[in-house]
PDB file of N, CA and C in Angstrom:
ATOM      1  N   UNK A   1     136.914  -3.082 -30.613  1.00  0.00           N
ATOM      2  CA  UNK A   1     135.820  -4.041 -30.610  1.00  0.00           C
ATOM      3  C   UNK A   1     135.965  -4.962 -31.822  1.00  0.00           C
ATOM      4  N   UNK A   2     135.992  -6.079 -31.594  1.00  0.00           N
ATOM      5  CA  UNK A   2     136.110  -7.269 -32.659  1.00  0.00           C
ATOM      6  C   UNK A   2     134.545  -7.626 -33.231  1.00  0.00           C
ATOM      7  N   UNK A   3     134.707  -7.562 -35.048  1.00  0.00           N
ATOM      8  CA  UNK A   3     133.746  -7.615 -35.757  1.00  0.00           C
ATOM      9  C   UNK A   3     133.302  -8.861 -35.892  1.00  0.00           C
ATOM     10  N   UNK A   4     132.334  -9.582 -35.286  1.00  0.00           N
ATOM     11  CA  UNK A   4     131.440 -10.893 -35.852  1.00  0.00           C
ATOM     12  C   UNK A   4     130.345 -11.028 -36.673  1.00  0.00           C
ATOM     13  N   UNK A   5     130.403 -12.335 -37.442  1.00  0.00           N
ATOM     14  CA  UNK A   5     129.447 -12.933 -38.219  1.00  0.00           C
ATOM     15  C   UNK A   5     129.439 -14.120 -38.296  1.00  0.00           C
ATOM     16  N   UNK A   6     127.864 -14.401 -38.913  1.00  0.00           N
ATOM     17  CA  UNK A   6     127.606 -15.481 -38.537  1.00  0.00           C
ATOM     18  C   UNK A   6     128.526 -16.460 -39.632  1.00  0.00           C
ATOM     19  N   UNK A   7     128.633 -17.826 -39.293  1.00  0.00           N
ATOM     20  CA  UNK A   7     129.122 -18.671 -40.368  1.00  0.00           C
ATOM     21  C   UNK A   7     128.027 -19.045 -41.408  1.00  0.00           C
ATOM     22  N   UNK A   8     128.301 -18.632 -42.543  1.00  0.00           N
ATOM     23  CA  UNK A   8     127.222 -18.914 -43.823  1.00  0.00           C
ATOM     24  C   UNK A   8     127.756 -20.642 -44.224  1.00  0.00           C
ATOM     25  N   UNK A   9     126.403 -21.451 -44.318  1.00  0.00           N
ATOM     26  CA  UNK A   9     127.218 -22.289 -45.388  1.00  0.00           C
ATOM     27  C   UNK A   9     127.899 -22.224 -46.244  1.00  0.00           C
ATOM     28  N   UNK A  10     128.611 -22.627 -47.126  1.00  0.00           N
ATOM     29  CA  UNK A  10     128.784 -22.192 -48.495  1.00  0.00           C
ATOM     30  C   UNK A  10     127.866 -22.910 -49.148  1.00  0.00           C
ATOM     31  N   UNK A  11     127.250 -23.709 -49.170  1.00  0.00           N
ATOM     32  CA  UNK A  11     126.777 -25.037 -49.981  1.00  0.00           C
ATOM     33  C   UNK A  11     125.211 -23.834 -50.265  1.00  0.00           C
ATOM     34  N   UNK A  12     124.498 -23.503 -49.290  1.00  0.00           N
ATOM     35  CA  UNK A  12     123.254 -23.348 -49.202  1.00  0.00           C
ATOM     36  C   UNK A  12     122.878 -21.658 -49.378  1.00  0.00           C
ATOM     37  N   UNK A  13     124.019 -21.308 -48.414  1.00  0.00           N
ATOM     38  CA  UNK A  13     124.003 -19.603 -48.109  1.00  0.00           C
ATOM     39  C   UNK A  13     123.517 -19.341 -46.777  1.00  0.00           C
ATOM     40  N   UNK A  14     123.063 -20.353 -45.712  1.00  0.00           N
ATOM     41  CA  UNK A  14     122.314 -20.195 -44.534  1.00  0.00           C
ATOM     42  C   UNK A  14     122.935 -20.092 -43.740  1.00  0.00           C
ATOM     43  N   UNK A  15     122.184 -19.003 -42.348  1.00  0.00           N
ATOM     44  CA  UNK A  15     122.935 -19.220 -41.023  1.00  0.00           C
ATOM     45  C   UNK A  15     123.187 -20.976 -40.464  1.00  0.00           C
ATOM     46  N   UNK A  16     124.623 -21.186 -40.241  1.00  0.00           N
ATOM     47  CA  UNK A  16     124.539 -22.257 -39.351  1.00  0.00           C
ATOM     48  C   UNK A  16     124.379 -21.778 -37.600  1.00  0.00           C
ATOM     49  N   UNK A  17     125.349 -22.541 -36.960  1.00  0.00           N
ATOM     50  CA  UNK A  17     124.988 -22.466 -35.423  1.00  0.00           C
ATOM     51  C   UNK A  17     126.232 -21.674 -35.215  1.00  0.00           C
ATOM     52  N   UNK A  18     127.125 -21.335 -36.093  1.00  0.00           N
ATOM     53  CA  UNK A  18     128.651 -20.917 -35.525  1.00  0.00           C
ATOM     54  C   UNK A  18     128.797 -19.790 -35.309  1.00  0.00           C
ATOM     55  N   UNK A  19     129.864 -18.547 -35.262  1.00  0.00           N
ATOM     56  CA  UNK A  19     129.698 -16.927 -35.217  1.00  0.00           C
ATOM     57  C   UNK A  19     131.458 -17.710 -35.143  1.00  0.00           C
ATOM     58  N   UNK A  20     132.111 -16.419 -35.807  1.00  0.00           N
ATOM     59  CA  UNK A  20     133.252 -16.292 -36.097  1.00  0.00           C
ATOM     60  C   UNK A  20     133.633 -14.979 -35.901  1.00  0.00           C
ATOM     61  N   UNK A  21     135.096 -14.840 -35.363  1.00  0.00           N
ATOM     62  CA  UNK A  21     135.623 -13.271 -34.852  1.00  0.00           C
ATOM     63  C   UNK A  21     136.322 -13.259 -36.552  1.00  0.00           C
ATOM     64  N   UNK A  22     136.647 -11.820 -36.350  1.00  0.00           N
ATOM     65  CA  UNK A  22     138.088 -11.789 -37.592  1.00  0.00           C
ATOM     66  C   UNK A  22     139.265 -11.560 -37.451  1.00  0.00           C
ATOM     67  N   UNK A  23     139.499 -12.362 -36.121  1.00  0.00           N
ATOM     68  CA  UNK A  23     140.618 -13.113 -35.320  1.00  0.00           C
ATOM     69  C   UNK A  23     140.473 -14.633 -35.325  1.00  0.00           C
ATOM     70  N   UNK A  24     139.615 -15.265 -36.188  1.00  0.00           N
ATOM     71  CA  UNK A  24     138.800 -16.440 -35.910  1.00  0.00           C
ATOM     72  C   UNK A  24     139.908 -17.278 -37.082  1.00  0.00           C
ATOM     73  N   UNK A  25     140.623 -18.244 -36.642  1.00  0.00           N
ATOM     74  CA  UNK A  25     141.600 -19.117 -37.544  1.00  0.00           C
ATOM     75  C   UNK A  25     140.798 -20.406 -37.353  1.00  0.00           C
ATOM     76  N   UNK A  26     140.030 -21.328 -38.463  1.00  0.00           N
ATOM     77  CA  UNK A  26     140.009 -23.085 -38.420  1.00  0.00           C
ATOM     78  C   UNK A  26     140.541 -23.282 -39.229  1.00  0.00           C
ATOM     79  N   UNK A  27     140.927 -24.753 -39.096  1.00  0.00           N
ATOM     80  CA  UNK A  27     141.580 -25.628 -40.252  1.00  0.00           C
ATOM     81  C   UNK A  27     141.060 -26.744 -40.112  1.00  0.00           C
ATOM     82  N   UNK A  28     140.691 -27.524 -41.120  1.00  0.00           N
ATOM     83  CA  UNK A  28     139.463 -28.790 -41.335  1.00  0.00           C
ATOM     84  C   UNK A  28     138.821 -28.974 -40.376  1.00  0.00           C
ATOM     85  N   UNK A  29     138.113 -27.847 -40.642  1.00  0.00           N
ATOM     86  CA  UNK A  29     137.038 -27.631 -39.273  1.00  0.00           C
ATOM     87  C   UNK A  29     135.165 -28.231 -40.129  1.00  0.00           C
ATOM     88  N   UNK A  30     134.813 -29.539 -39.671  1.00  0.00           N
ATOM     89  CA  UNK A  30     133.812 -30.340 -40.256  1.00  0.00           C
ATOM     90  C   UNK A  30     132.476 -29.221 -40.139  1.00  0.00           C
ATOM     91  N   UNK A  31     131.954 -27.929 -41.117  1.00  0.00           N
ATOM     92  CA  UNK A  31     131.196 -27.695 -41.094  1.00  0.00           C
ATOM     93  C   UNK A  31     129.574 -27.762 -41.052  1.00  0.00           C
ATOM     94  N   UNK A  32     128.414 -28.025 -40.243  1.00  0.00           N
ATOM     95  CA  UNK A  32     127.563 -28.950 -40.536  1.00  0.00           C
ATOM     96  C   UNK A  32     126.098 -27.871 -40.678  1.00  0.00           C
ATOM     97  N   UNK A  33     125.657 -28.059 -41.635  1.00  0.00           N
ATOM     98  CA  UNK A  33     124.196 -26.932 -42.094  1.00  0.00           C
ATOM     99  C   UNK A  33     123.111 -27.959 -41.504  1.00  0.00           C
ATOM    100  N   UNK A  34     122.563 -27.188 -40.564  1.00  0.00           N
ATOM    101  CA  UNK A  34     121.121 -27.608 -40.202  1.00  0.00           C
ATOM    102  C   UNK A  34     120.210 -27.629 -41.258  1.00  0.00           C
ATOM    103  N   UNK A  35     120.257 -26.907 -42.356  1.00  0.00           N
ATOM    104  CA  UNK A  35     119.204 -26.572 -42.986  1.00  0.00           C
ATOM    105  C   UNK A  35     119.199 -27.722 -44.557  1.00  0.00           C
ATOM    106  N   UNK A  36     120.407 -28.014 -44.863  1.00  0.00           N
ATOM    107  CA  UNK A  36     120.652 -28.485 -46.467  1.00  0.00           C
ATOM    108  C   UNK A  36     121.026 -29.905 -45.336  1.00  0.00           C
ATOM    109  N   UNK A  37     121.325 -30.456 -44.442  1.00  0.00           N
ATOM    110  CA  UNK A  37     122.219 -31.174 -43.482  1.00  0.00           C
ATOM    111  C   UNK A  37     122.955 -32.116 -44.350  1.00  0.00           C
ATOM    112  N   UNK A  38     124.116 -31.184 -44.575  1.00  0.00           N
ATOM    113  CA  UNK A  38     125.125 -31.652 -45.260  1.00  0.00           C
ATOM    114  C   UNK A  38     126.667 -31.091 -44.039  1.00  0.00           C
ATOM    115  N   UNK A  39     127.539 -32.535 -44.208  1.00  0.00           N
ATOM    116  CA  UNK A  39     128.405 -31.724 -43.211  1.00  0.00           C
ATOM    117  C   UNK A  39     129.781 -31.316 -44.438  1.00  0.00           C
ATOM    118  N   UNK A  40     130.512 -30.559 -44.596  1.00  0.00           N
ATOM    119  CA  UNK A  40     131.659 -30.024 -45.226  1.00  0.00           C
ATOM    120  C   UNK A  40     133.074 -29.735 -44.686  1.00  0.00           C
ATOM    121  N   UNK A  41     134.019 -29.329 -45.242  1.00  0.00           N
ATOM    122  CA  UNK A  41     135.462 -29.566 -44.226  1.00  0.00           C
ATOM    123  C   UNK A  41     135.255 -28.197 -44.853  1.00  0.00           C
ATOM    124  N   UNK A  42     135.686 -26.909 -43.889  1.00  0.00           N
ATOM    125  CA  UNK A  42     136.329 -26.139 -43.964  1.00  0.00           C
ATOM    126  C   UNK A  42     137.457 -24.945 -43.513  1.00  0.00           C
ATOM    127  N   UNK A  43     137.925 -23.936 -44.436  1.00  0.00           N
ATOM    128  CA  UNK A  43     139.443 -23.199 -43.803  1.00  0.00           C
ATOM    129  C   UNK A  43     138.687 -22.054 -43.051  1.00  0.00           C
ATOM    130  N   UNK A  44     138.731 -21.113 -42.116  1.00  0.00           N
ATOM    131  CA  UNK A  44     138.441 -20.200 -42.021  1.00  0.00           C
ATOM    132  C   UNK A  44     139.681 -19.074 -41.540  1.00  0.00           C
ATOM    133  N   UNK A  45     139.987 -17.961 -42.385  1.00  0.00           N
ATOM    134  CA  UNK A  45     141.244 -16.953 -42.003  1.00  0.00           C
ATOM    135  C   UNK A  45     140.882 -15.899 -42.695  1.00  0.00           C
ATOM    136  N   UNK A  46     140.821 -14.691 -42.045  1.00  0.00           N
ATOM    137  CA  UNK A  46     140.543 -12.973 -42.122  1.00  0.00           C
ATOM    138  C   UNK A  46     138.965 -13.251 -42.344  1.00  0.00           C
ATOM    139  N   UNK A  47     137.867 -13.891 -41.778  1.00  0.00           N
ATOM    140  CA  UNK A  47     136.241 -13.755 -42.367  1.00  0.00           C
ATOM    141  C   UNK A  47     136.425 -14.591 -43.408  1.00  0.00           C
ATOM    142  N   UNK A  48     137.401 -15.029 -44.080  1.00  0.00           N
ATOM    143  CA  UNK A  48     137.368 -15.816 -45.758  1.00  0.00           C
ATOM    144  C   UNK A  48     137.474 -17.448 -45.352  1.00  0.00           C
ATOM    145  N   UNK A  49     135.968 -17.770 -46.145  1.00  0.00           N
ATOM    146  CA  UNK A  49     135.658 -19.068 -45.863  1.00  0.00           C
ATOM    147  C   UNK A  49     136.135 -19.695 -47.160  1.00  0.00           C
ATOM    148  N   UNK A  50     136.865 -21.022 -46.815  1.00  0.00           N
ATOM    149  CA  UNK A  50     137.457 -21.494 -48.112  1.00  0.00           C
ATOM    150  C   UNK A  50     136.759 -23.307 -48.272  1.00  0.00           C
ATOM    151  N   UNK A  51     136.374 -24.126 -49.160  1.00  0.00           N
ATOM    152  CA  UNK A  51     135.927 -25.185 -49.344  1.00  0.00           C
ATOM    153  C   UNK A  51     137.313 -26.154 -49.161  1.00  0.00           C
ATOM    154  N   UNK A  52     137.552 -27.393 -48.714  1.00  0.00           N
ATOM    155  CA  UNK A  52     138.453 -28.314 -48.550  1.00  0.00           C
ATOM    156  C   UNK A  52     138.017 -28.959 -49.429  1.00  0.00           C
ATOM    157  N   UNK A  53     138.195 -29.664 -50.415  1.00  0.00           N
ATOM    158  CA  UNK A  53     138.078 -30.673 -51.219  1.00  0.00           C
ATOM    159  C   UNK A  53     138.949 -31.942 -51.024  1.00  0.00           C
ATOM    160  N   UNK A  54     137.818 -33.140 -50.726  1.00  0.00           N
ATOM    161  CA  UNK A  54     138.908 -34.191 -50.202  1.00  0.00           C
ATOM    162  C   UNK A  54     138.499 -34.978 -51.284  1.00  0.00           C
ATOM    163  N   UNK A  55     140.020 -35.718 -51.261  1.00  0.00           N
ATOM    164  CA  UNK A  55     140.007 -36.689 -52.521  1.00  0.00           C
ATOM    165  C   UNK A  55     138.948 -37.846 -52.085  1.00  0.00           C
ATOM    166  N   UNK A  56     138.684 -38.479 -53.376  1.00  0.00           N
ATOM    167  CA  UNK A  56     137.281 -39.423 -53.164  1.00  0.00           C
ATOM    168  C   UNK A  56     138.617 -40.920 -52.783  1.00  0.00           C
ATOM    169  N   UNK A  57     137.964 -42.068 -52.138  1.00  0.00           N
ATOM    170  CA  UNK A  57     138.750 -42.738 -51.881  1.00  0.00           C
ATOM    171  C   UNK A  57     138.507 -44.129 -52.550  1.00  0.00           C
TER     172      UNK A  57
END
């Protein structure tokens, strides 16, 4: 049986709308918090959520 959870922001700490396996691979995947509504780029691999930092332009 494959373990899920929910996707936390990082920004806020809140449930968003997502659920992730820990088979679950994104890559600049535009994260968006209902709650802070801020949208973010992020990695997701093994449950470990990582921040993208994009250069300012």
């Amino acid at each position: 049986m494959d373990k899920t959870k929910w996707l936390l922001c990082p920004l806020c700490g809140n449930k968003t709308r997502n659920k992730i396996r820990e088979d679950t691979i994104l890559k600049n995947y535009p994260l968006y918090c209902p709650k802070c509504k801020q949208e973010i780029m992020i990695e997701v691999k093994d449950l470990k959520v990582t921040i993208i930092k994009e250069p300012d332009a």
